[in-house]
N, C-alpha and C. Protein backbone atom coordinates (compact mmCIF):
# COMPACT_ATOMS: atom_id res chain seq x y z
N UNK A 1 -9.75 43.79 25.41
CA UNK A 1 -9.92 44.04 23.99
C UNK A 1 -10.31 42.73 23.30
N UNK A 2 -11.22 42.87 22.47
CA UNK A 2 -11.71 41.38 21.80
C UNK A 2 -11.05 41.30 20.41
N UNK A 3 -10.60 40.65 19.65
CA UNK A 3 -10.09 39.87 18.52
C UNK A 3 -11.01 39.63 17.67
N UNK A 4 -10.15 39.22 16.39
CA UNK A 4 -11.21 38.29 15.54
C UNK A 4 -11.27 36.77 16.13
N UNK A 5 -10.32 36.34 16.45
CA UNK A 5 -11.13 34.98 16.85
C UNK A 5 -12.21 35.30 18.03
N UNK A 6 -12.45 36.04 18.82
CA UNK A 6 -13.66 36.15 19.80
C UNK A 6 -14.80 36.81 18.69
N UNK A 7 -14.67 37.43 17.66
CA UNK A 7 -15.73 37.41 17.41
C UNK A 7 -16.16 36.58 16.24
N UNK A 8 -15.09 35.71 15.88
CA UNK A 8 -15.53 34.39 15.51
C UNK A 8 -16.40 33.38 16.12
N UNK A 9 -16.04 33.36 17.17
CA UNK A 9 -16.90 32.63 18.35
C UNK A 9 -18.09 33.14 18.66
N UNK A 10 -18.25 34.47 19.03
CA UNK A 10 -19.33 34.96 19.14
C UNK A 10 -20.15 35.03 17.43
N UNK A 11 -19.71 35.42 16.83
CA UNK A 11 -21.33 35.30 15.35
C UNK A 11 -20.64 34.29 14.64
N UNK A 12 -19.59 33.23 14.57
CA UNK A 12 -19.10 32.40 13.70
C UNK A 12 -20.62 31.23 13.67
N UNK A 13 -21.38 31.63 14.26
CA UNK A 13 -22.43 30.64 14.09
C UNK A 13 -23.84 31.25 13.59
N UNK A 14 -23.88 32.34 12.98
CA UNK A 14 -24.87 32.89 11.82
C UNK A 14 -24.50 32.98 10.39
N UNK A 15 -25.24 33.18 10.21
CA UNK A 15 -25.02 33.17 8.73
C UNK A 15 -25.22 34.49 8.08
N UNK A 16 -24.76 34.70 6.66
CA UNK A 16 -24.88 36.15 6.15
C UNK A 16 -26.38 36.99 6.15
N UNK A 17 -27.05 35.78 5.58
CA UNK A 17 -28.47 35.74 5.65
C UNK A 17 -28.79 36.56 6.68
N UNK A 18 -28.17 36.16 7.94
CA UNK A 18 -28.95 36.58 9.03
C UNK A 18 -28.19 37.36 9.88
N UNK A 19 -27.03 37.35 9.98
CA UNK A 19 -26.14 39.44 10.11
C UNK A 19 -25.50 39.37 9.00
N UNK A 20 -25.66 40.39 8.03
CA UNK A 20 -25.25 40.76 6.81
C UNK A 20 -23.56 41.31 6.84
N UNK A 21 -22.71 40.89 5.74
CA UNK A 21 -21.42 40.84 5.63
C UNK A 21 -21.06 42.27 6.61
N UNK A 22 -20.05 42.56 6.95
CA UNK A 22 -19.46 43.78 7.74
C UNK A 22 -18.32 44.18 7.55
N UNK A 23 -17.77 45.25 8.84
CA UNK A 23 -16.45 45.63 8.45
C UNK A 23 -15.74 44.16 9.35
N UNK A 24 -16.04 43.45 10.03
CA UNK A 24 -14.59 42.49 10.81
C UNK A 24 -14.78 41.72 9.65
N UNK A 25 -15.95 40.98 9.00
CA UNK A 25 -15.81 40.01 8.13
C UNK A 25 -14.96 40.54 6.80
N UNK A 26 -15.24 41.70 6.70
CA UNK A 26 -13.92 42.47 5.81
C UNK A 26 -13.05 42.57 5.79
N UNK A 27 -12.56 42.72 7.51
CA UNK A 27 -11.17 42.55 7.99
C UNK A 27 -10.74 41.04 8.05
N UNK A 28 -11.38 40.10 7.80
CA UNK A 28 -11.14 39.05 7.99
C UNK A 28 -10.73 38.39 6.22
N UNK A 29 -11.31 38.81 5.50
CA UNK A 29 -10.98 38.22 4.36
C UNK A 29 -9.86 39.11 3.42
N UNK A 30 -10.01 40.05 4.11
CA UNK A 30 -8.40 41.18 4.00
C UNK A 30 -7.04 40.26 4.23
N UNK A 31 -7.16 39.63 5.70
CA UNK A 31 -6.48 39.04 6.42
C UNK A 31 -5.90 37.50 5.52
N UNK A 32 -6.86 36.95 4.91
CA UNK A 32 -6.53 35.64 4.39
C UNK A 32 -5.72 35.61 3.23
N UNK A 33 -5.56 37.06 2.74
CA UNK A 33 -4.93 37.34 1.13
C UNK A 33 -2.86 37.15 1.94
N UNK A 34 -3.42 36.90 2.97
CA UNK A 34 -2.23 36.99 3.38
C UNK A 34 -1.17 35.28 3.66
N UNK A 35 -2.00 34.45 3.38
CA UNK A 35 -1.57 33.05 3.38
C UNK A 35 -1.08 32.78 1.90
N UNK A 36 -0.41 31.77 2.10
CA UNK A 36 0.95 31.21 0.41
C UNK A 36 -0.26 30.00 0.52
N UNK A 37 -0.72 30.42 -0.93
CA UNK A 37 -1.96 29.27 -1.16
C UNK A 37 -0.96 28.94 -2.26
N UNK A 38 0.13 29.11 -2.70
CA UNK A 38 0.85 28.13 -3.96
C UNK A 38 0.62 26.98 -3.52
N UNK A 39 0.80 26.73 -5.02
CA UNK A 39 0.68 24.93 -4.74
C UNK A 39 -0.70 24.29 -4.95
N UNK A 40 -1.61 24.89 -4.52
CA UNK A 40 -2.87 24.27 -4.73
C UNK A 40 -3.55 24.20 -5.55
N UNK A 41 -4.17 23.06 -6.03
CA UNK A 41 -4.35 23.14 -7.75
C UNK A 41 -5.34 23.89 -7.93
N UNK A 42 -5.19 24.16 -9.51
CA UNK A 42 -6.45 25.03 -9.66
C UNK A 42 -6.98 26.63 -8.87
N UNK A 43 -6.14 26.68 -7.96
CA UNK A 43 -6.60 27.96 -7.44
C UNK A 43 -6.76 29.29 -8.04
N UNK A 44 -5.43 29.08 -8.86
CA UNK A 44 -5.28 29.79 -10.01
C UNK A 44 -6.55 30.64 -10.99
N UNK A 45 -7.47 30.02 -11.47
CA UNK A 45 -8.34 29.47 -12.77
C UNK A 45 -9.32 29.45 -12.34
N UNK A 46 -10.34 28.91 -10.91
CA UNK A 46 -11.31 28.49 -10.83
C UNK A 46 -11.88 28.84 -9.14
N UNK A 47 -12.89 28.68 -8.93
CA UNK A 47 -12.92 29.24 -7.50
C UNK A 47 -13.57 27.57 -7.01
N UNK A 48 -12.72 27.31 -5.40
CA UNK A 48 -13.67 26.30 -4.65
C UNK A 48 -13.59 26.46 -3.23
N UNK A 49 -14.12 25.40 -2.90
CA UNK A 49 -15.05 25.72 -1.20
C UNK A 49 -13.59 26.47 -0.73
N UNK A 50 -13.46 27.18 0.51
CA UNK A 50 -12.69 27.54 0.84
C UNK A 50 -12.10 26.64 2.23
N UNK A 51 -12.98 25.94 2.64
CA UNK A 51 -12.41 24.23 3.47
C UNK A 51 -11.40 23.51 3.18
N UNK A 52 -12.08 23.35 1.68
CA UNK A 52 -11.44 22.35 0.57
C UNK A 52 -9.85 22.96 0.50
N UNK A 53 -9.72 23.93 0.09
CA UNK A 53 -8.11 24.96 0.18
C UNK A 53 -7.56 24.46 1.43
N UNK A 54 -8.42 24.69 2.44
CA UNK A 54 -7.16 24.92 3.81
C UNK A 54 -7.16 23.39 4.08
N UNK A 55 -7.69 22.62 3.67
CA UNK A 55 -7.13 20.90 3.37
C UNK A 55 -6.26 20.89 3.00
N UNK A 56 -5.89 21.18 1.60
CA UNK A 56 -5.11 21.24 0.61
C UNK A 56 -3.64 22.10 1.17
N UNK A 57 -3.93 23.30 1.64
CA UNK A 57 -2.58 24.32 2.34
C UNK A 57 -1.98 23.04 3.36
N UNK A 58 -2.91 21.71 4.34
CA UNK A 58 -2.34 21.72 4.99
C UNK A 58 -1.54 20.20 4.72
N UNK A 59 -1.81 20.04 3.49
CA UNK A 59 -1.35 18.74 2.73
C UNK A 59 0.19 19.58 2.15
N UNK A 60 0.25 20.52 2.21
CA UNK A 60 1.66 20.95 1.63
C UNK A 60 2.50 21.48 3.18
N UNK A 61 1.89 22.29 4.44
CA UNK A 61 2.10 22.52 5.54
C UNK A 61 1.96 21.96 6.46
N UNK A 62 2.48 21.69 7.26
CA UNK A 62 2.17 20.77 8.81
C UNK A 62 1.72 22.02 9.43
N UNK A 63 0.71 21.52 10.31
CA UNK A 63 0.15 22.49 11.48
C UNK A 63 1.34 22.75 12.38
N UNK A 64 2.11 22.00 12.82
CA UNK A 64 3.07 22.24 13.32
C UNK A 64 3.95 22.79 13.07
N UNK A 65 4.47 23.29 12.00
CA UNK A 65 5.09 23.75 10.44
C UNK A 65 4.54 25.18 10.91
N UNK A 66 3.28 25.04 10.81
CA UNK A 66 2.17 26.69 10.80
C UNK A 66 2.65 27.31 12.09
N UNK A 67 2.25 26.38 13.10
CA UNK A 67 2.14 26.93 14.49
C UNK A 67 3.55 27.56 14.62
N UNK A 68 4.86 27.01 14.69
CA UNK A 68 6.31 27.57 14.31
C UNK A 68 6.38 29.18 13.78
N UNK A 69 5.28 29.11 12.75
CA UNK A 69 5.82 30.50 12.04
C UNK A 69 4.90 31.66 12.65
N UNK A 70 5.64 32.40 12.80
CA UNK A 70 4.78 33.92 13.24
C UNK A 70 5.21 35.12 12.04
N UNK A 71 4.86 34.39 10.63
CA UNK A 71 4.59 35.63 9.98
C UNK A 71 3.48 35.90 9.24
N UNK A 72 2.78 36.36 8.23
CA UNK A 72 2.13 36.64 8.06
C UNK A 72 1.39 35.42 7.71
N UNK A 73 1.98 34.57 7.14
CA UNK A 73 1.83 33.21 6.11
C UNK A 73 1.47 32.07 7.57
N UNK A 74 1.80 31.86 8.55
CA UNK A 74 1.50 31.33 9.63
C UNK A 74 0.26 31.93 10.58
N UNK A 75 0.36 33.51 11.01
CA UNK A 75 -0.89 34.05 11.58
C UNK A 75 -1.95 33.65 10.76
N UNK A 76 -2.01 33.57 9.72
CA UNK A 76 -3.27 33.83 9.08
C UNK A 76 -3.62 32.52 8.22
N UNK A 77 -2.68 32.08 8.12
CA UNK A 77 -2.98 30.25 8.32
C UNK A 77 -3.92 29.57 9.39
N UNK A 78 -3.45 29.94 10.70
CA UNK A 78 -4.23 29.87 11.54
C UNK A 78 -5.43 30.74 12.02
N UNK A 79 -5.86 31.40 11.44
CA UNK A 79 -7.13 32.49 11.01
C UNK A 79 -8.17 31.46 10.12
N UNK A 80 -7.42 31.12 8.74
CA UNK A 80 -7.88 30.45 7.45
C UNK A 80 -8.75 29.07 8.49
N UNK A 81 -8.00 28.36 9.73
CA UNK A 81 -8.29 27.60 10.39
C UNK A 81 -9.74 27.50 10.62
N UNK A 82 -9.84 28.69 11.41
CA UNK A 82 -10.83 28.90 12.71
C UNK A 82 -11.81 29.69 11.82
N UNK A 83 -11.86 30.36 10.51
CA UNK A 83 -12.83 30.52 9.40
C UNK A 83 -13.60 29.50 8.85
N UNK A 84 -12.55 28.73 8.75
CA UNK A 84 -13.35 27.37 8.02
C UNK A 84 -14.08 26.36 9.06
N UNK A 85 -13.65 26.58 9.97
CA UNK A 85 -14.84 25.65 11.59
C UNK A 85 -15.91 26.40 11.72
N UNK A 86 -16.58 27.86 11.13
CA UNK A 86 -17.58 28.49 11.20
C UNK A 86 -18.80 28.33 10.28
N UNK A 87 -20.08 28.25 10.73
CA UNK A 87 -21.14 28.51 10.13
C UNK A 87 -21.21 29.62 8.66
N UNK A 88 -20.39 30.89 9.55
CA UNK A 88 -20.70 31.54 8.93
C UNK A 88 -19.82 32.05 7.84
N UNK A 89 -18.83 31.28 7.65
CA UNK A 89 -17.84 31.36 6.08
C UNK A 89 -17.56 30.07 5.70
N UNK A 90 -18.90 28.96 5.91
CA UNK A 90 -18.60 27.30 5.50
C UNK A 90 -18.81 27.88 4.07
N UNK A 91 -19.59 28.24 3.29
CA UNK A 91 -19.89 28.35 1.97
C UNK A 91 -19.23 29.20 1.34
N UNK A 92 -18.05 30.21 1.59
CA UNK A 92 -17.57 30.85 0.72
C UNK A 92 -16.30 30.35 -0.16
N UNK A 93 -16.30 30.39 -1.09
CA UNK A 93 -15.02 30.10 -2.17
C UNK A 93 -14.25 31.05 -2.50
N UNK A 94 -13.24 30.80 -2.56
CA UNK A 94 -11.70 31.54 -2.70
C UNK A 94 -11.16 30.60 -4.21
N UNK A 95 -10.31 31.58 -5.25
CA UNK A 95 -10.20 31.58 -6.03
C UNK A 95 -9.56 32.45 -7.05
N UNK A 96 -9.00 32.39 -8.04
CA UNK A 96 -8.05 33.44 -9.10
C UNK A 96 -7.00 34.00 -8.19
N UNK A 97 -6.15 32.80 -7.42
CA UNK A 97 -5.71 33.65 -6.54
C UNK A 97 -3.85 34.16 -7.43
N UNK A 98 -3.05 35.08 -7.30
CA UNK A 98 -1.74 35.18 -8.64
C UNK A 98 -0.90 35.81 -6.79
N UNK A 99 0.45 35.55 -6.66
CA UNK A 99 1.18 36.13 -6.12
C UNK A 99 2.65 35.91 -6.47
N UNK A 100 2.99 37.06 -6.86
CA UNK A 100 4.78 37.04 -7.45
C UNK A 100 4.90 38.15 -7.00
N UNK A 101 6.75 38.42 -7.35
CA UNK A 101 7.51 39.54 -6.86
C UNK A 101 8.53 39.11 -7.64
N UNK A 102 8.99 40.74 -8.55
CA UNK A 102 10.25 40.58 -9.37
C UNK A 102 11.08 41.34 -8.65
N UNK A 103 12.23 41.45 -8.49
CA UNK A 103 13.28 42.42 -7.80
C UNK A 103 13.44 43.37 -9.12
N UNK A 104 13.73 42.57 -10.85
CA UNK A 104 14.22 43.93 -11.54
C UNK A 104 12.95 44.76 -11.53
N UNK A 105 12.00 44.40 -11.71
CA UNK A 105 10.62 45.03 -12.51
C UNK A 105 10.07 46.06 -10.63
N UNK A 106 10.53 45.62 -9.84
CA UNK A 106 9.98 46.17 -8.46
C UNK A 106 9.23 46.20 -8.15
N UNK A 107 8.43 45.05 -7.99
CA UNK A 107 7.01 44.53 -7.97
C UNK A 107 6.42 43.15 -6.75
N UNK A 108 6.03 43.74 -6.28
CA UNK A 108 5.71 42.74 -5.57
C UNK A 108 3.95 42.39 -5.12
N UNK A 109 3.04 41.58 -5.77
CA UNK A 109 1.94 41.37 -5.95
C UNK A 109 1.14 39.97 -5.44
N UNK A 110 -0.16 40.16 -4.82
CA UNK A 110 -0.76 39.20 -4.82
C UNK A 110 -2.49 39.35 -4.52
N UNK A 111 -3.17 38.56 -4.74
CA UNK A 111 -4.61 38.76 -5.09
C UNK A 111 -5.48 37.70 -4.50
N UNK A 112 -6.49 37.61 -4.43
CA UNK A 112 -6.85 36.61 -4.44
C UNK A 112 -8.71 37.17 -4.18
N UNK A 113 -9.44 36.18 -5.01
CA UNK A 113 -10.83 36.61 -4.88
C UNK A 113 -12.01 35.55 -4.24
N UNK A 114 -12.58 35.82 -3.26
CA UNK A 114 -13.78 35.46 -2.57
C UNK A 114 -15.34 35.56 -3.32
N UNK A 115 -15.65 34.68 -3.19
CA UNK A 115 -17.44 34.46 -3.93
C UNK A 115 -17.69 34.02 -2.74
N UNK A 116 -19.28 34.75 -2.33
CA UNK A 116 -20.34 34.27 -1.21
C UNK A 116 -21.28 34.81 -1.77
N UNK A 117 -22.20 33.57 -2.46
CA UNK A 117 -23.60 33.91 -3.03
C UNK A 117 -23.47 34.56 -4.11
N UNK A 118 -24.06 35.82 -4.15
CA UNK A 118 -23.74 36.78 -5.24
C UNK A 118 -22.90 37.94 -5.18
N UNK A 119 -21.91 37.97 -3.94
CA UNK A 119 -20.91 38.99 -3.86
C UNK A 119 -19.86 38.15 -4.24
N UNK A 120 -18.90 39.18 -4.46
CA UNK A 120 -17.61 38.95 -5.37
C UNK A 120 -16.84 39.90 -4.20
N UNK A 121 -15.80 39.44 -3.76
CA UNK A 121 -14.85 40.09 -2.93
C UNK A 121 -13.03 39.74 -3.43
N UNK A 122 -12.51 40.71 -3.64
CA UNK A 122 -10.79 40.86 -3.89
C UNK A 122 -10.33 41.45 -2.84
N UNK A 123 -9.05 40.68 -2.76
CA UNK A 123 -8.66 41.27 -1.29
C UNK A 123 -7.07 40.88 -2.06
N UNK A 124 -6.25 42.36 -1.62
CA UNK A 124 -4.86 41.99 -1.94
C UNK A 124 -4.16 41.71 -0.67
N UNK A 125 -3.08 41.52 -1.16
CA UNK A 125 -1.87 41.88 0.30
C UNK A 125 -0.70 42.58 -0.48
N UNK A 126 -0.44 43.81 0.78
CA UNK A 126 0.45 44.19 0.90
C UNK A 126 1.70 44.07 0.70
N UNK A 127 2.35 45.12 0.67
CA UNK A 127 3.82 44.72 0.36
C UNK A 127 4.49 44.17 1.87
N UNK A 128 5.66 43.31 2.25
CA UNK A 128 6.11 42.96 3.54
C UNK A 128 7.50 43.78 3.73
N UNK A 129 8.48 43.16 5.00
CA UNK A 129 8.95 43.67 5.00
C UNK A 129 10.72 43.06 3.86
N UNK A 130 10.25 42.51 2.95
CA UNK A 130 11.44 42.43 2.17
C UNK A 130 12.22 43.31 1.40
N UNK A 131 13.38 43.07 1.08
CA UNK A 131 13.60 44.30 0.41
C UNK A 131 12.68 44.81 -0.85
N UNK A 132 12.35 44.24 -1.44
CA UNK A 132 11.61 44.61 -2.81
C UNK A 132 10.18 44.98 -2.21
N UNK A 133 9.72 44.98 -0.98
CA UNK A 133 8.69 45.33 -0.27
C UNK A 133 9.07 46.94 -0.03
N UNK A 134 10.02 46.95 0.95
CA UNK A 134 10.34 48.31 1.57
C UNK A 134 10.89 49.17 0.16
N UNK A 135 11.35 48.76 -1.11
CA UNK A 135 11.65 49.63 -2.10
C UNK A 135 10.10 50.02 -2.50
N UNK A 136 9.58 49.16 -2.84
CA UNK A 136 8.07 49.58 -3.37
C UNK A 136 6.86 50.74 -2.57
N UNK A 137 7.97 50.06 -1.33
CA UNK A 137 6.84 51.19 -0.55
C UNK A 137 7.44 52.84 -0.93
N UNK A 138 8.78 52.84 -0.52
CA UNK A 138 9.59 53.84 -1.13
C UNK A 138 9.40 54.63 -2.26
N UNK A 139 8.74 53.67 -3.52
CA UNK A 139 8.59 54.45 -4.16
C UNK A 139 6.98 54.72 -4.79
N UNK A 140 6.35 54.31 -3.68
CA UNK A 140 4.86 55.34 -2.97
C UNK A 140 5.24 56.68 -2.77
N UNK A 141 6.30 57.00 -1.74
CA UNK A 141 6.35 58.84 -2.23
C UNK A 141 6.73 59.36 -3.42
N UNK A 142 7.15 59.08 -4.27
CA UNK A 142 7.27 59.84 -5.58
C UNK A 142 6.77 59.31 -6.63
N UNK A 143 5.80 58.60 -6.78
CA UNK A 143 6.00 58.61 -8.34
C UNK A 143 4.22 57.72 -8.30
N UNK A 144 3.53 58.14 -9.21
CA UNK A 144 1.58 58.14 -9.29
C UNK A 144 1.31 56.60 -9.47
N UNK A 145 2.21 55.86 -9.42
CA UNK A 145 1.39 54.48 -9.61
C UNK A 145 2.99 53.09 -9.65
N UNK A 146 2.49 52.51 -8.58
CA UNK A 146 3.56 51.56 -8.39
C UNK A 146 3.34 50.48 -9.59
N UNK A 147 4.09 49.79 -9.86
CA UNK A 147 4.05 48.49 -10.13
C UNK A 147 3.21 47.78 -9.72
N UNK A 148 2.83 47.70 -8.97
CA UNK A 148 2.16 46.74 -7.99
C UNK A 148 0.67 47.16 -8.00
N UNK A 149 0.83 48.00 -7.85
CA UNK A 149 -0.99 49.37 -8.00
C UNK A 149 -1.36 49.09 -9.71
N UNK A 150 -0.09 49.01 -10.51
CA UNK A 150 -0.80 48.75 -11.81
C UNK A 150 -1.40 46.95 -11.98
N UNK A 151 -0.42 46.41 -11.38
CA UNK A 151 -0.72 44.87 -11.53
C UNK A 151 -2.56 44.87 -10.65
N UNK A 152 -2.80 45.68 -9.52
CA UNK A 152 -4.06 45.54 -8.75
C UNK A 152 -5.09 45.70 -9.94
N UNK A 153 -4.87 46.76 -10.65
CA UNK A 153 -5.80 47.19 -11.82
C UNK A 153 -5.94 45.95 -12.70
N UNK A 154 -4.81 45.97 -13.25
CA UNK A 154 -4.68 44.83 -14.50
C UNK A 154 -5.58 43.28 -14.10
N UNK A 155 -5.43 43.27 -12.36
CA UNK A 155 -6.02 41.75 -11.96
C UNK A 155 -8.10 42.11 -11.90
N UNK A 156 -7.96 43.19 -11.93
CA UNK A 156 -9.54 43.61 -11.82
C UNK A 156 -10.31 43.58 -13.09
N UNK A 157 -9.28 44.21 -14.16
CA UNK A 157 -9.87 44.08 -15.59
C UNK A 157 -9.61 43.03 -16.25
């Protein structure tokens, strides 16, 4: 079975130009909403290289720090890695990125948006397995719009 890092390796050296965005590169920037970019200035407010970030993540993280963790915030740290050594996501910027979680309000949210050229890409993440995660999911069966589903809207408009 092949991975995203094998098929990093295999097309991480074209460019959009020349195989046009897809579903793994989709799955791949799905995947990055999943790293704790706190801390980094400006990420907030403004969009930049997306290199420049995983400099910055690793000025607050030790790779060794990364390598240690196997959760979401570590896998995909090391994803954010092996993205940014590629041809083919050197130029994209990451940016407006917001992630909180209230326990009273039952909310647990985060965002973050991709520019390449003239596409615009948002990619959230999911709820985990915390408690205010597994309540939220919980209350996906009953009731038309989470907290969290309204905050997705609110970050779009």
């Amino acid at each position: 079975m092949t991975t995203i890092y094998d098929y990093l390796d295999w097309r991480g050296d074209l460019p959009f130009t020349t195989d046009p965005f897809n579903e793994v590169d989709n799955t791949i920037l799905s995947l990055l909403a999943y790293v704790h970019y706190d801390g980094i200035n400006n990420i907030e407010t403004t969009f930049q290289p997306l290199h420049q970030v995983r400099d910055e993540f690793y000025k607050l993280h030790t790779r060794e720090e990364i390598a240690e963790v196997e959760t979401y915030n570590g896998v995909n740290a090391r994803l954010l890695d092996k993205v940014c050594d590629t041809e083919r996501f050197k130029d994209i910027k990451i940016g407006y990125y917001i992630s909180y979680s209230d326990k009273d309000f039952v909310v647990q949210f985060c965002a973050v948006t991709f520019k390449l050229n003239d596409m615009i890409y948002i990619s959230y993440r999911g709820t985990d397995n915390t408690f205010i995660g597994w309540k939220e999911d919980f209350y996906l069966s009953y009731t038309t719009g989470t907290n969290g589903q309204k905050a997705a809207v609110a970050y779009i408009d």
